[in-house]
C-alpha atoms as a PDB file:
ATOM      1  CA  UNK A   1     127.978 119.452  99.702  1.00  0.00           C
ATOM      2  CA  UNK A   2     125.487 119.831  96.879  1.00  0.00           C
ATOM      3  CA  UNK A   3     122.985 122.945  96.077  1.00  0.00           C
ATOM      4  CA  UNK A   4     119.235 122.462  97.480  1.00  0.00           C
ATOM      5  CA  UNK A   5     117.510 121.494  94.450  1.00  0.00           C
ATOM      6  CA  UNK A   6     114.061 123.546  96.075  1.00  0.00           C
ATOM      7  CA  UNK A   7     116.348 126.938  96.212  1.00  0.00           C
ATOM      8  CA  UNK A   8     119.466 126.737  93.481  1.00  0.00           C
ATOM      9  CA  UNK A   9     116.512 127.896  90.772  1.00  0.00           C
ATOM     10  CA  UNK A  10     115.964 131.274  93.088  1.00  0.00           C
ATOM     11  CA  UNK A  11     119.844 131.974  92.337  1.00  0.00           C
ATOM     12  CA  UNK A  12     120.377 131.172  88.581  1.00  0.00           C
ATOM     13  CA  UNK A  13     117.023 133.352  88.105  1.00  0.00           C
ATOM     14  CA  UNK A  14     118.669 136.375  89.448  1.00  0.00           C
ATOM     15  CA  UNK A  15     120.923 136.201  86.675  1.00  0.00           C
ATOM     16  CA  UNK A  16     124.713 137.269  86.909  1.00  0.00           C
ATOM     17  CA  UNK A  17     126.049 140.973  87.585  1.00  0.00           C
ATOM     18  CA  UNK A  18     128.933 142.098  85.922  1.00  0.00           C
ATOM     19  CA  UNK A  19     130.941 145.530  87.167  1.00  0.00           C
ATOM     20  CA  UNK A  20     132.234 147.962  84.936  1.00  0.00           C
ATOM     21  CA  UNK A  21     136.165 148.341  85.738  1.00  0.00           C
ATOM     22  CA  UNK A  22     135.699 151.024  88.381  1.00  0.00           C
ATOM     23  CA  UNK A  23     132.558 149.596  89.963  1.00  0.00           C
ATOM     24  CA  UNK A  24     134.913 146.594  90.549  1.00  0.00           C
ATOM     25  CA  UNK A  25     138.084 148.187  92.161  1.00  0.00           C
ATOM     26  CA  UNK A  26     135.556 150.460  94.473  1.00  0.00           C
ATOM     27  CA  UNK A  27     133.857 146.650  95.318  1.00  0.00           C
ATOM     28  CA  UNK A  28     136.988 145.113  96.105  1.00  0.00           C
ATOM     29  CA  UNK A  29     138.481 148.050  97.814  1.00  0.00           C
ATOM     30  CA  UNK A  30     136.020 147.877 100.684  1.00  0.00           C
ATOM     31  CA  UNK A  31     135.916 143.862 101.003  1.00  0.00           C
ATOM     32  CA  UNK A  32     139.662 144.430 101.658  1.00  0.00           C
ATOM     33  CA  UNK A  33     139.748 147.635 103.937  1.00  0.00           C
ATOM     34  CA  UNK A  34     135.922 147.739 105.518  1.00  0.00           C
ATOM     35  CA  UNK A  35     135.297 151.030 106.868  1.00  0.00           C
ATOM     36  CA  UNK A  36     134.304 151.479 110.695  1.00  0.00           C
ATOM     37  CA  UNK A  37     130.407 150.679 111.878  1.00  0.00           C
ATOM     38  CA  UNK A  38     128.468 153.719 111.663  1.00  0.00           C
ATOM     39  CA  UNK A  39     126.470 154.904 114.707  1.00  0.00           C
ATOM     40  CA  UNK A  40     123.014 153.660 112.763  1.00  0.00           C
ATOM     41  CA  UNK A  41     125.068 149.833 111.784  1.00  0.00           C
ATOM     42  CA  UNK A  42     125.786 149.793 115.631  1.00  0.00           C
ATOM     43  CA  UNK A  43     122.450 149.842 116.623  1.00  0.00           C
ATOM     44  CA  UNK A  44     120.864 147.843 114.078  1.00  0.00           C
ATOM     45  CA  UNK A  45     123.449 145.386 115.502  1.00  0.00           C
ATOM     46  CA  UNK A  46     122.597 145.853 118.404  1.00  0.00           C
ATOM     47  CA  UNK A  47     118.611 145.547 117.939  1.00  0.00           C
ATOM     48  CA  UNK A  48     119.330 141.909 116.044  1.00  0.00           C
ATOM     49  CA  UNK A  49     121.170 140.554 118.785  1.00  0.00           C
ATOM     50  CA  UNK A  50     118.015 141.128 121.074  1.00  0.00           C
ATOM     51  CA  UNK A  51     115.422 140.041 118.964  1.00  0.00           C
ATOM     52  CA  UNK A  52     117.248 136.820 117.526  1.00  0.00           C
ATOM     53  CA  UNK A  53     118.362 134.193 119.600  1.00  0.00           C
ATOM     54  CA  UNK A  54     121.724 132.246 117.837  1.00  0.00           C
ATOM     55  CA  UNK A  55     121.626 128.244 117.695  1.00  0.00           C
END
């Protein structure tokens, strides 16, 4: 599949973000143990379900 040629110049503009050593462990750390859905992630959830209907 090949980039959208109207919307790959949005990315490459953003330029590239690089983490310091602990910035990276702390990023990886919760991609690989996610903590639980707060109270306030629950019902912003819950709000997008109702107002979006999935195709």
């Amino acid at each position: 599949m090949r980039a959208n040629p109207e919307t790959s110049d949005d990315f490459t503009s953003l330029g590239r973000t690089v983490l310091v050593p602990p910035d990276h462990a702390a990023f990886f750390a919760v991609l690989d143990d996610p903590p639980e859905p707060t109270p306030a992630l629950r019902a912003a959830v819950a709000r997008y379900r109702r107002r979006v209907v999935s195709r």
